[in-house]
Protein backbone atom coordinates (compact mmCIF):
# COMPACT_ATOMS: atom_id res chain seq x y z
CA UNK A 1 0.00 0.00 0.00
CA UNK A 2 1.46 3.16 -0.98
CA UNK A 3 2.10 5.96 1.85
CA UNK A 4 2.64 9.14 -0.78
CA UNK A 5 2.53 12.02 2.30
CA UNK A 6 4.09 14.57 0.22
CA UNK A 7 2.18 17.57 -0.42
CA UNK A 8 -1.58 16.94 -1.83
CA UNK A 9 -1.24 18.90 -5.37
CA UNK A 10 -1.78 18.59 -8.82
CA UNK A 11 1.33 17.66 -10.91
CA UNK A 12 1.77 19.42 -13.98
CA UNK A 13 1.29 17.11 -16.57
CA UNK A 14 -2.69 16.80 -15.47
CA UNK A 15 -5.07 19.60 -15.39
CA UNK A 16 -8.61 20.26 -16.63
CA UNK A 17 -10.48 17.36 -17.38
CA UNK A 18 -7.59 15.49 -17.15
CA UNK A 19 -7.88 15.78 -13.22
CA UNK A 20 -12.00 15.21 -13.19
CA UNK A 21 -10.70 11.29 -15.22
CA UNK A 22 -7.72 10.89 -12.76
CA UNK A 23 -10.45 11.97 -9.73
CA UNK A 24 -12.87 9.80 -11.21
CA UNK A 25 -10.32 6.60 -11.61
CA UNK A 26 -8.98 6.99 -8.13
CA UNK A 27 -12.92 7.26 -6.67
CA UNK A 28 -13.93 4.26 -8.48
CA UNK A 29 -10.81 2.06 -7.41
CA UNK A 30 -11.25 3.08 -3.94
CA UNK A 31 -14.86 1.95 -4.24
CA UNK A 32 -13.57 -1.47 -5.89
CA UNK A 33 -11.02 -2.33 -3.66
CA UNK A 34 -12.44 -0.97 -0.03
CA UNK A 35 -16.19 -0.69 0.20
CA UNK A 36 -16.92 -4.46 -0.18
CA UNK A 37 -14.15 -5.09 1.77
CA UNK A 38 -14.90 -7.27 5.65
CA UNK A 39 -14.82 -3.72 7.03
CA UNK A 40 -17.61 -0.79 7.05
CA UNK A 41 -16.01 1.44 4.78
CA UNK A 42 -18.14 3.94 3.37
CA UNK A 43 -17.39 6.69 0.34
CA UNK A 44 -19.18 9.67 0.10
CA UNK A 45 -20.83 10.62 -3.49
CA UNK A 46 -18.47 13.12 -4.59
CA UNK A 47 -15.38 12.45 -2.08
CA UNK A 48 -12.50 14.78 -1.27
CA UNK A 49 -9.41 13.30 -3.37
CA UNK A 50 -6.18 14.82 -3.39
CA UNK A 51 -3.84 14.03 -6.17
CA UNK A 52 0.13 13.94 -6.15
CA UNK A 53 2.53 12.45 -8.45
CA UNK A 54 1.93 9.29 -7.70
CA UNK A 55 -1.27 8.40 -6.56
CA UNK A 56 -4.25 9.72 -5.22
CA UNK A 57 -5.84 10.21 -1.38
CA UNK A 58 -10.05 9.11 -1.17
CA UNK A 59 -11.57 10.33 1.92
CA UNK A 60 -13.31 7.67 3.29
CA UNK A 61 -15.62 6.77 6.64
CA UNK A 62 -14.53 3.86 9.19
CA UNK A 63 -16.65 2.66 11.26
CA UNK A 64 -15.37 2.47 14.74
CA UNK A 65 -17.81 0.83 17.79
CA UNK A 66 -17.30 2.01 21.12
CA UNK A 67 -16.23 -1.18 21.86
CA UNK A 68 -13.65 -1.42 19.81
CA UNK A 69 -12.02 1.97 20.62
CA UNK A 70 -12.25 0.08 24.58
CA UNK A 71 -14.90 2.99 25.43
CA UNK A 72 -17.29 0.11 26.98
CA UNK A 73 -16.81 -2.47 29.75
CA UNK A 74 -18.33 -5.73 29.41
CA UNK A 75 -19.84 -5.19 32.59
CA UNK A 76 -21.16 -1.75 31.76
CA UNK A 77 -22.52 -2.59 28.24
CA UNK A 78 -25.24 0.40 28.79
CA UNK A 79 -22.50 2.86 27.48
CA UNK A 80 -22.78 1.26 24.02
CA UNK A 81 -26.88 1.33 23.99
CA UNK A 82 -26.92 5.18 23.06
């Protein structure tokens, strides 16, 4: 998996509607690859993406429970009822 934190911008070579396709490919990839994946990943309909030179960044949703971020006690499962 590719960890690209350089600067989110647009590289020279794209720009106009060249960015809306790269936008567009990245989107639908993310959508592919992550959204029927075993975890609740969710993409919004027209996501943030931020493009660099070698990839592209889709803001995405995780679902977190309280239980899994170790908010809830077994004991005290009422915290997680909300």
């Amino acid at each position: 998996m590719g960890n690209d934190l350089s600067p989110i911008r647009h590289p020279a070579p794209i720009s106009g509607g060249k960015v809306d396709a790269a936008r567009a490919a990245y989107i639908t990839v993310a959508r592919q690859r992550y959204t029927k994946s075993t975890y609740d990943i969710e993409i919004d309909d027209d996501p943030s993406v931020g493009i660099t030179e070698n990839g592209g960044w889709v803001a995405a949703w995780l679902w977190v429970s309280q239980e899994e971020a170790g908010l809830c006690e077994e004991e005290a499962a009422s915290c997680c009822e909300a």
